[in-house]
PDB file of N, CA and C in Angstrom:
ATOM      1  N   UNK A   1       0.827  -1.184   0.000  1.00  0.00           N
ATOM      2  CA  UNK A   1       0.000   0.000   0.000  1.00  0.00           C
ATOM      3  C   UNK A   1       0.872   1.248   0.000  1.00  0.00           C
ATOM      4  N   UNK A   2       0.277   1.935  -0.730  1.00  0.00           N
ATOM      5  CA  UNK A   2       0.666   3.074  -0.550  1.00  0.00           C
ATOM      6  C   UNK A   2       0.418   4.311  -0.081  1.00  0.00           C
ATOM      7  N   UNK A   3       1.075   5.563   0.811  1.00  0.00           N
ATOM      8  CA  UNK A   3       0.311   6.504   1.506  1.00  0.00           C
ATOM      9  C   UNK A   3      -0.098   7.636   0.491  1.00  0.00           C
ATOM     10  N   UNK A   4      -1.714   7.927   0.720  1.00  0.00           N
ATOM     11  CA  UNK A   4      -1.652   9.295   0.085  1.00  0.00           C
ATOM     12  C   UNK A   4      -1.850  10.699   0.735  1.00  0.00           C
ATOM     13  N   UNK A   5      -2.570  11.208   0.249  1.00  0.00           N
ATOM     14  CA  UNK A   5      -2.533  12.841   1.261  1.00  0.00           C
ATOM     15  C   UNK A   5      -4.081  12.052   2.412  1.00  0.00           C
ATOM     16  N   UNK A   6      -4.822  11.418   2.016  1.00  0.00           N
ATOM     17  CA  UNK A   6      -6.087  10.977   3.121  1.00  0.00           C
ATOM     18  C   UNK A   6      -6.002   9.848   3.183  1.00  0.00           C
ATOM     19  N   UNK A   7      -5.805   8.608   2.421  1.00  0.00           N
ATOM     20  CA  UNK A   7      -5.845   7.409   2.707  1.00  0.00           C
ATOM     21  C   UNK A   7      -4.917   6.557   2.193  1.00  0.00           C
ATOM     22  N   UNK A   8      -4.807   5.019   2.818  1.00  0.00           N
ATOM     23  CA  UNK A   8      -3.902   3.726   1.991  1.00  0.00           C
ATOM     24  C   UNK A   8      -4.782   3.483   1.025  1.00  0.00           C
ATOM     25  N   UNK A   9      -4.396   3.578  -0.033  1.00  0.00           N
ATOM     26  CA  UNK A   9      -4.654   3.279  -1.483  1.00  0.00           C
ATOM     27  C   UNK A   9      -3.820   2.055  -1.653  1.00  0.00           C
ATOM     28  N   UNK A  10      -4.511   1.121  -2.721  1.00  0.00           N
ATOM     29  CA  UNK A  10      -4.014  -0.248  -2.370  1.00  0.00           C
ATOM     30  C   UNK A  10      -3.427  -0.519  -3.654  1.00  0.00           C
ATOM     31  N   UNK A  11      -2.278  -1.140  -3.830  1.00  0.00           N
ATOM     32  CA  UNK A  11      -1.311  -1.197  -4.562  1.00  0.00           C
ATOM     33  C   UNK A  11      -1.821  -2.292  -5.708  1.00  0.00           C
ATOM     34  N   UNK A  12      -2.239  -3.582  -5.136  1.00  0.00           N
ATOM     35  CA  UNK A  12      -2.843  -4.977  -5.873  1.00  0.00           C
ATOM     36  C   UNK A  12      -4.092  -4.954  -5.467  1.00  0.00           C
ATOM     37  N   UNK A  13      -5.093  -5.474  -6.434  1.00  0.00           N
ATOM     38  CA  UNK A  13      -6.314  -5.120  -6.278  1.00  0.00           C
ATOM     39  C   UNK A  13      -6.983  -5.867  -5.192  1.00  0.00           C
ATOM     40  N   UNK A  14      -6.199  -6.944  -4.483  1.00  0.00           N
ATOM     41  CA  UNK A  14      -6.465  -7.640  -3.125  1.00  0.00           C
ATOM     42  C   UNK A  14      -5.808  -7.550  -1.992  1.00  0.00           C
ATOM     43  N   UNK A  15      -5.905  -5.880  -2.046  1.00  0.00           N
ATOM     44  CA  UNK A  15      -4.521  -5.623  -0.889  1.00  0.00           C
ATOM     45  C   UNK A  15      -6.210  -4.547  -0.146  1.00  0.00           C
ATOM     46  N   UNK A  16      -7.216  -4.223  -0.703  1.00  0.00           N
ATOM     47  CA  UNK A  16      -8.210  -3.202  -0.156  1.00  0.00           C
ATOM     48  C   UNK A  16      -8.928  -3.861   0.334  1.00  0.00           C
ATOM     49  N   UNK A  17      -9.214  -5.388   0.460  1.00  0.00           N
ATOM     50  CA  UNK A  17      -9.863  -6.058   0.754  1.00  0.00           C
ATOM     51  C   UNK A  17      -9.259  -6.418   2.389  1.00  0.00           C
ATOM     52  N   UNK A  18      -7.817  -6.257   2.368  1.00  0.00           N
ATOM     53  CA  UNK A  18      -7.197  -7.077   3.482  1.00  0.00           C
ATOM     54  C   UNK A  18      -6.901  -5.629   4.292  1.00  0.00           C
ATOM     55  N   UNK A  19      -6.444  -4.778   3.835  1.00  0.00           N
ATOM     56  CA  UNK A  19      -7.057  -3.435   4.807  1.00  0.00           C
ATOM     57  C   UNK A  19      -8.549  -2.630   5.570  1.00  0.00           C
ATOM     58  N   UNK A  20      -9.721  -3.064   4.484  1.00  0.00           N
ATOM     59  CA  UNK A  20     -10.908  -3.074   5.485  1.00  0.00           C
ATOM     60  C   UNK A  20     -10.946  -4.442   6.463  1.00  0.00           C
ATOM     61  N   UNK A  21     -10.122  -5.401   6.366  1.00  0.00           N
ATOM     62  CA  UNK A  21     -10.216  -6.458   7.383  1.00  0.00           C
ATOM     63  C   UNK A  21      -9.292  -5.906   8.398  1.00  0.00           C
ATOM     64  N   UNK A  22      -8.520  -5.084   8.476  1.00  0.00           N
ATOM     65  CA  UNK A  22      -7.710  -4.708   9.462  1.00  0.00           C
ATOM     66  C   UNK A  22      -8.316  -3.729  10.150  1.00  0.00           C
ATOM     67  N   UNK A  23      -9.043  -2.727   9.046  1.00  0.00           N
ATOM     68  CA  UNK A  23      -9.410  -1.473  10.229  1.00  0.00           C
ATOM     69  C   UNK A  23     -11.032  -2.521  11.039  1.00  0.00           C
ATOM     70  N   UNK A  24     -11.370  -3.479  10.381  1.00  0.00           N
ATOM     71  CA  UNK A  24     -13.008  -4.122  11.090  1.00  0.00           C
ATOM     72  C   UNK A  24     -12.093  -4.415  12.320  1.00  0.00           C
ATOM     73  N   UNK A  25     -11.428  -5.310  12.303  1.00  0.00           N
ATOM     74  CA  UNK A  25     -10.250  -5.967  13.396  1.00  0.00           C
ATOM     75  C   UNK A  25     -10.021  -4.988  14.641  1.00  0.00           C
ATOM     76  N   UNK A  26      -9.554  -4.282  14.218  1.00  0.00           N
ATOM     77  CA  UNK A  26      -9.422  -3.419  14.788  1.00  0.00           C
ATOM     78  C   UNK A  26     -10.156  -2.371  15.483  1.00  0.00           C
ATOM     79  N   UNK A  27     -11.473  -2.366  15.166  1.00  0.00           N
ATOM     80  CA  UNK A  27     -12.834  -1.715  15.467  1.00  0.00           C
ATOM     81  C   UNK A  27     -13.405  -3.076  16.372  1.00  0.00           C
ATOM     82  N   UNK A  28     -13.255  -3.747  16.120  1.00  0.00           N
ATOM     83  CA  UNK A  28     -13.613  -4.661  17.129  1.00  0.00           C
ATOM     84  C   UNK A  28     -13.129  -5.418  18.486  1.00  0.00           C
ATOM     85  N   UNK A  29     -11.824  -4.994  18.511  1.00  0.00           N
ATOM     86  CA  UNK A  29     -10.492  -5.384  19.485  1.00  0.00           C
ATOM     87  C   UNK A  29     -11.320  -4.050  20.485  1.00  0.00           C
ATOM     88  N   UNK A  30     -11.303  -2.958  19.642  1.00  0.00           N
ATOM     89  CA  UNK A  30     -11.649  -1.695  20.427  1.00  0.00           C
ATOM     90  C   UNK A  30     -12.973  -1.894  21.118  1.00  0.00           C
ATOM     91  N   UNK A  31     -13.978  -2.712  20.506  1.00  0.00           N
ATOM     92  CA  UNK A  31     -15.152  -2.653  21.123  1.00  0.00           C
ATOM     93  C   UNK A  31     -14.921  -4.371  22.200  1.00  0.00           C
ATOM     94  N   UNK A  32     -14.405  -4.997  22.080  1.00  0.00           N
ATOM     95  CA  UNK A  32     -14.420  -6.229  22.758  1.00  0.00           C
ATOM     96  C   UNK A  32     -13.593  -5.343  24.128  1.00  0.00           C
ATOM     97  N   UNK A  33     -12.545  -4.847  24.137  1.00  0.00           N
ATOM     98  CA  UNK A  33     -11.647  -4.078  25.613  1.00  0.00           C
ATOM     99  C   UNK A  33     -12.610  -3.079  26.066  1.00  0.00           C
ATOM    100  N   UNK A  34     -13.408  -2.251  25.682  1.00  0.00           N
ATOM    101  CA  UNK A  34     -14.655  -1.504  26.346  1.00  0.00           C
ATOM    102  C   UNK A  34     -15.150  -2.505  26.915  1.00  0.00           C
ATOM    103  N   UNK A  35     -15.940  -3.527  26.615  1.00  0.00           N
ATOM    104  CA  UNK A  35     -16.763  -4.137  27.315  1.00  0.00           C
ATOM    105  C   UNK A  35     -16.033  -4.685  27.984  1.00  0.00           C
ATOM    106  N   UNK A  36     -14.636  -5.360  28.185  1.00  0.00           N
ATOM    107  CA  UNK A  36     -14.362  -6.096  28.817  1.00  0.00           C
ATOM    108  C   UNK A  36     -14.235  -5.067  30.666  1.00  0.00           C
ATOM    109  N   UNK A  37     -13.973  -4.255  30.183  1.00  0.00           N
ATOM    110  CA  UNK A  37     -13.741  -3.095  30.953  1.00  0.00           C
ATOM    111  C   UNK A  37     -15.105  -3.044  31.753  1.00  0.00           C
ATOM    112  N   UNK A  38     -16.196  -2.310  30.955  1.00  0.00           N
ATOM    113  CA  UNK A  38     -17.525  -2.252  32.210  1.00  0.00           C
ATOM    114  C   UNK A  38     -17.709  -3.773  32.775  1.00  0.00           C
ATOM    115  N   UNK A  39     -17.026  -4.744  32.101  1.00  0.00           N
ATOM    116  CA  UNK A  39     -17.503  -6.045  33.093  1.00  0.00           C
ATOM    117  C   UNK A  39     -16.944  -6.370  34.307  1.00  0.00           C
ATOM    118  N   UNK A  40     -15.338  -5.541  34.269  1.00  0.00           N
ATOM    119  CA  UNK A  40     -14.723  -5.437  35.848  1.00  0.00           C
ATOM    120  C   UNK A  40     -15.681  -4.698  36.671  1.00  0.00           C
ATOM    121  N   UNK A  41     -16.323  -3.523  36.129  1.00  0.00           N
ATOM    122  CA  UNK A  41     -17.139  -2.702  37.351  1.00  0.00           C
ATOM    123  C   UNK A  41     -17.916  -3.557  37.402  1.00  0.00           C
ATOM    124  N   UNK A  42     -18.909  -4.359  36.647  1.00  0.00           N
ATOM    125  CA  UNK A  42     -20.001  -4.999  37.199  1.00  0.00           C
ATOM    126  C   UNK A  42     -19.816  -6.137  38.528  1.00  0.00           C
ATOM    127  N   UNK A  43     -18.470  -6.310  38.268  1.00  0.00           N
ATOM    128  CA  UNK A  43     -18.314  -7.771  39.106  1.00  0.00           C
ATOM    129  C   UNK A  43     -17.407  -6.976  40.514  1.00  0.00           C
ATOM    130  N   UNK A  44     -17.125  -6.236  40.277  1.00  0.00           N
ATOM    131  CA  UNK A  44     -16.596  -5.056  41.384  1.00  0.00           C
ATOM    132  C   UNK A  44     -17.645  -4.841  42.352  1.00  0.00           C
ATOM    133  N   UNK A  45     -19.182  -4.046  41.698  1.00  0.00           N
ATOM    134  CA  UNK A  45     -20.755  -3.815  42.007  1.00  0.00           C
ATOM    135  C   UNK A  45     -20.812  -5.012  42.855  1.00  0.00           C
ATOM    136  N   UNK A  46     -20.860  -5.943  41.933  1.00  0.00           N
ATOM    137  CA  UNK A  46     -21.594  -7.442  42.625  1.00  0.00           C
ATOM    138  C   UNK A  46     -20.946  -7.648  44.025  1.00  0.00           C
ATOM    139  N   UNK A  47     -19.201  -7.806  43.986  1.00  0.00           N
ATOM    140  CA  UNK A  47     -18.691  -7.801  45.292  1.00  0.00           C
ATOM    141  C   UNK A  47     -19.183  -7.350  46.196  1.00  0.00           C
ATOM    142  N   UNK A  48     -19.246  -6.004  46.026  1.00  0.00           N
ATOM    143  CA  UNK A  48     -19.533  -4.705  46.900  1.00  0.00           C
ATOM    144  C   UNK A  48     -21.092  -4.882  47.626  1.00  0.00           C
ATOM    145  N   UNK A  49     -22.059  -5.051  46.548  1.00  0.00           N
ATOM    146  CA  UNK A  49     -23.623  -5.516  47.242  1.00  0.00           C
ATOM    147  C   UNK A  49     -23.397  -7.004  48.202  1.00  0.00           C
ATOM    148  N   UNK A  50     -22.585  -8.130  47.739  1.00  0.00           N
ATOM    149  CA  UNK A  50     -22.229  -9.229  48.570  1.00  0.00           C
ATOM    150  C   UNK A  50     -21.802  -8.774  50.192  1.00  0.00           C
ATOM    151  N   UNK A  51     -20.910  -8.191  50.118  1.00  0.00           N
ATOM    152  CA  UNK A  51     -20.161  -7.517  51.143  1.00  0.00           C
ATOM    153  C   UNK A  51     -21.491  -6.921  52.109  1.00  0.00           C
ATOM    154  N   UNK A  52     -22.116  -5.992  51.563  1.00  0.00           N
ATOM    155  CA  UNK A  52     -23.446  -5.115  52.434  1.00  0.00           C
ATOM    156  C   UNK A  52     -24.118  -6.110  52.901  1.00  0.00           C
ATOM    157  N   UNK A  53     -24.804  -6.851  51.597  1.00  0.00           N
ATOM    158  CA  UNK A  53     -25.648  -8.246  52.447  1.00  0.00           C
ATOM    159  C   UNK A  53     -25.403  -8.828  53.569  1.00  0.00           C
ATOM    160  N   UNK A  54     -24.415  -9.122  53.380  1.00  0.00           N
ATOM    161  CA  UNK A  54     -23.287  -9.813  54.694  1.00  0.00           C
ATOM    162  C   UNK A  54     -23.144  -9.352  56.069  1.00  0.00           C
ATOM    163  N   UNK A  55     -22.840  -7.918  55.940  1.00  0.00           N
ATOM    164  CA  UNK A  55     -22.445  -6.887  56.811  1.00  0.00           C
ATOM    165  C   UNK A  55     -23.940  -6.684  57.608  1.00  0.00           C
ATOM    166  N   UNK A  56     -25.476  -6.697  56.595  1.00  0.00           N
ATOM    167  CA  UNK A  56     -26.637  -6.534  57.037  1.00  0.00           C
ATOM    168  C   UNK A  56     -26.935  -7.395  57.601  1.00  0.00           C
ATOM    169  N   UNK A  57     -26.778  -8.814  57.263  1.00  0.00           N
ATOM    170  CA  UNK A  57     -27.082  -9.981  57.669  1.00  0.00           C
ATOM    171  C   UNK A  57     -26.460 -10.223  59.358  1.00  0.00           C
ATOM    172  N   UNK A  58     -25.305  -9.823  59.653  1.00  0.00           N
ATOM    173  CA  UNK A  58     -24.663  -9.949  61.096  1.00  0.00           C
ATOM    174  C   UNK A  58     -25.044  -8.401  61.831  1.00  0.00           C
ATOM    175  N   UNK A  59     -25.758  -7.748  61.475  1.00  0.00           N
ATOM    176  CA  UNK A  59     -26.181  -6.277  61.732  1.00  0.00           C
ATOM    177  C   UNK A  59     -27.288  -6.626  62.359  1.00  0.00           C
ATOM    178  N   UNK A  60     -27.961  -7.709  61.538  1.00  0.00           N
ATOM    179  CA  UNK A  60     -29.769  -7.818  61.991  1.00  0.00           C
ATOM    180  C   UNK A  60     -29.583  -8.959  63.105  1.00  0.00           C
ATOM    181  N   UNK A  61     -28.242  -9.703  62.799  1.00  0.00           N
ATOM    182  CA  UNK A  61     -28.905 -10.829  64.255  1.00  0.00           C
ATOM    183  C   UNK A  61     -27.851 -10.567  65.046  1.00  0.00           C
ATOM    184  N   UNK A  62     -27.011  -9.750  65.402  1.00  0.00           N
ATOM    185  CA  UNK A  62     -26.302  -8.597  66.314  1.00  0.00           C
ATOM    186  C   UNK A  62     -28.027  -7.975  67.098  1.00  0.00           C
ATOM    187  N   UNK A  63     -28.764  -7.386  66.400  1.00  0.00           N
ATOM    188  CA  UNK A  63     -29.657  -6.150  67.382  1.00  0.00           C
ATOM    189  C   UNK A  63     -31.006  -7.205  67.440  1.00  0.00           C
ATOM    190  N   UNK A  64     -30.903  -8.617  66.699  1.00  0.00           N
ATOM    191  CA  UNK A  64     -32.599  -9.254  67.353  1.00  0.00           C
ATOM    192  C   UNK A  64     -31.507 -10.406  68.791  1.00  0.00           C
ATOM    193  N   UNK A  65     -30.139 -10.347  68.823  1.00  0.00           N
ATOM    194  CA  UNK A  65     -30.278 -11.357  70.122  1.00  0.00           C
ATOM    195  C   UNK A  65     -30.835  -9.825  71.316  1.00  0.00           C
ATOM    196  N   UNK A  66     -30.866 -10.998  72.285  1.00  0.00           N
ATOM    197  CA  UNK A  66     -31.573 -10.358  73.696  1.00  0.00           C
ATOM    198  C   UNK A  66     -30.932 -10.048  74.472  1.00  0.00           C
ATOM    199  N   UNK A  67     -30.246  -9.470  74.694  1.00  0.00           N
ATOM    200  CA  UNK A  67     -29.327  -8.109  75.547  1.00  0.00           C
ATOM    201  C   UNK A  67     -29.345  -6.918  74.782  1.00  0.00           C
ATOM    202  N   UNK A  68     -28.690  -7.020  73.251  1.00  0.00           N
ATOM    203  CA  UNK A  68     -28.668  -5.593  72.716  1.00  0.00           C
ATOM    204  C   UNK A  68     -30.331  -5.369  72.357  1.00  0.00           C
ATOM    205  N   UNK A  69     -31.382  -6.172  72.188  1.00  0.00           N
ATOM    206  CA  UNK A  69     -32.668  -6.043  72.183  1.00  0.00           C
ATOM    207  C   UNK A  69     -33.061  -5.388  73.077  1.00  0.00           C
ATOM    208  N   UNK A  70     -32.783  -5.897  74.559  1.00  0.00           N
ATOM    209  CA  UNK A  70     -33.345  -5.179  75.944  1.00  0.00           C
ATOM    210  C   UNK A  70     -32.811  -4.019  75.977  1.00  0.00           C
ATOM    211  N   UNK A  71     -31.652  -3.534  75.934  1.00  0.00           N
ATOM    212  CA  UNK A  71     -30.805  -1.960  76.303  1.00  0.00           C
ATOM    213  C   UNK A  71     -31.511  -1.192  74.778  1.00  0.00           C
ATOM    214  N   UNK A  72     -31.914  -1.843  73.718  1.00  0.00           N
ATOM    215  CA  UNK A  72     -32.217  -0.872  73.005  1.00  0.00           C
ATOM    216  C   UNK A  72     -33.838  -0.518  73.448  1.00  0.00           C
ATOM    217  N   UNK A  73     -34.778  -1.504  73.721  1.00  0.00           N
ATOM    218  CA  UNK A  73     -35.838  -0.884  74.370  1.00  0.00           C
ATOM    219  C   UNK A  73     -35.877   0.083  75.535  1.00  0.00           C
ATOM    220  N   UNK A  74     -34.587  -0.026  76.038  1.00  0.00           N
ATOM    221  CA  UNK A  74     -34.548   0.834  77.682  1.00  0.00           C
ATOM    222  C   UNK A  74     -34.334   2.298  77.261  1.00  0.00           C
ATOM    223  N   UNK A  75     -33.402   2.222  76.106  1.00  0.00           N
ATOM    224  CA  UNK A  75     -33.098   3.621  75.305  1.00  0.00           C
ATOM    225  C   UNK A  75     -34.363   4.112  74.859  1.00  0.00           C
ATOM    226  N   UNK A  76     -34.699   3.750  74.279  1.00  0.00           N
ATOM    227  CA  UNK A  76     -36.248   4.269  73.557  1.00  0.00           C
ATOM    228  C   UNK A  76     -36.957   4.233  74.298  1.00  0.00           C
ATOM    229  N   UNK A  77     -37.329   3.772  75.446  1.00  0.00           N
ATOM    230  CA  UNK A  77     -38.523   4.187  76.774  1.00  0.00           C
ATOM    231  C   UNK A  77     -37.855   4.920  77.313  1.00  0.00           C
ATOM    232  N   UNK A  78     -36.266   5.395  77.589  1.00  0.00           N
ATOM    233  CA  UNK A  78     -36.186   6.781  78.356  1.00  0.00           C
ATOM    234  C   UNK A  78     -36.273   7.901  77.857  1.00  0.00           C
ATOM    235  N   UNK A  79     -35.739   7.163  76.050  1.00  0.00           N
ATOM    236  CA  UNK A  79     -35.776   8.627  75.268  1.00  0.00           C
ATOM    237  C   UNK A  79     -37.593   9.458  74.906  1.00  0.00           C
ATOM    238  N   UNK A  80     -38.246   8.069  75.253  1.00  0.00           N
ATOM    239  CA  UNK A  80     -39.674   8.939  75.059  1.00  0.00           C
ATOM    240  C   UNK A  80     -40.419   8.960  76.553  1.00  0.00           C
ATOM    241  N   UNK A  81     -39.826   8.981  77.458  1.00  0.00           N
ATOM    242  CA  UNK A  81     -39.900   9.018  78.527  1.00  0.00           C
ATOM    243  C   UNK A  81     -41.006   8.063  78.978  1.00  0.00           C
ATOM    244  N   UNK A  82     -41.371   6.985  79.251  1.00  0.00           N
ATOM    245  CA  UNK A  82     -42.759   6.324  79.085  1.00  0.00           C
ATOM    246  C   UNK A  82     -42.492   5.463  80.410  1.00  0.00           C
ATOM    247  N   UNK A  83     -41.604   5.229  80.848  1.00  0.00           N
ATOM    248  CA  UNK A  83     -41.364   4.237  81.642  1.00  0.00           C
ATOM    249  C   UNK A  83     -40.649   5.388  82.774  1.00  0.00           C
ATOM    250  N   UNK A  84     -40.664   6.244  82.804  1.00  0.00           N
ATOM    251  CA  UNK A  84     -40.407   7.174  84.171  1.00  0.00           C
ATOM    252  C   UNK A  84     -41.747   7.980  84.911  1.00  0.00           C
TER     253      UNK A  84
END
């Protein structure tokens, strides 16, 4: 090929055929690494909601056992004063 002032102009008449296969190639390398890319954030996301679940899950049976149950009712009957 040869360069001109805007484009490779193709030297043998099966040389234009094998340059739109390079720039498709190449348009597609570009679009396959984008996506591969938002698929780290998605699985990043996913971690991250795993993690909360988790964190919620020992959050909720942390405040339903029965000690931090009782001191949190004692708080809230002094804070609304009901039990004085």
């Amino acid at each position: 090929m040869t360069r001109t002032t805007r484009r490779w102009v193709a030297r043998r008449p099966g040389q234009a055929r094998f340059a739109q296969a390079g720039r498709a190639l190449r348009t597609r390398v570009s679009a396959v690494r984008a996506t591969a890319a938002a698929g780290m954030t998605t699985a990043e996301y996913a971690v991250g909601t795993l993690a909360a679940v988790a964190f919620a899950a020992v959050l909720l049976a942390v405040v339903k056992s029965g000690p931090v149950k009782s001191a949190l009712a004692s708080v809230i009957t002094s804070a609304l004063g009901v039990g004085s």
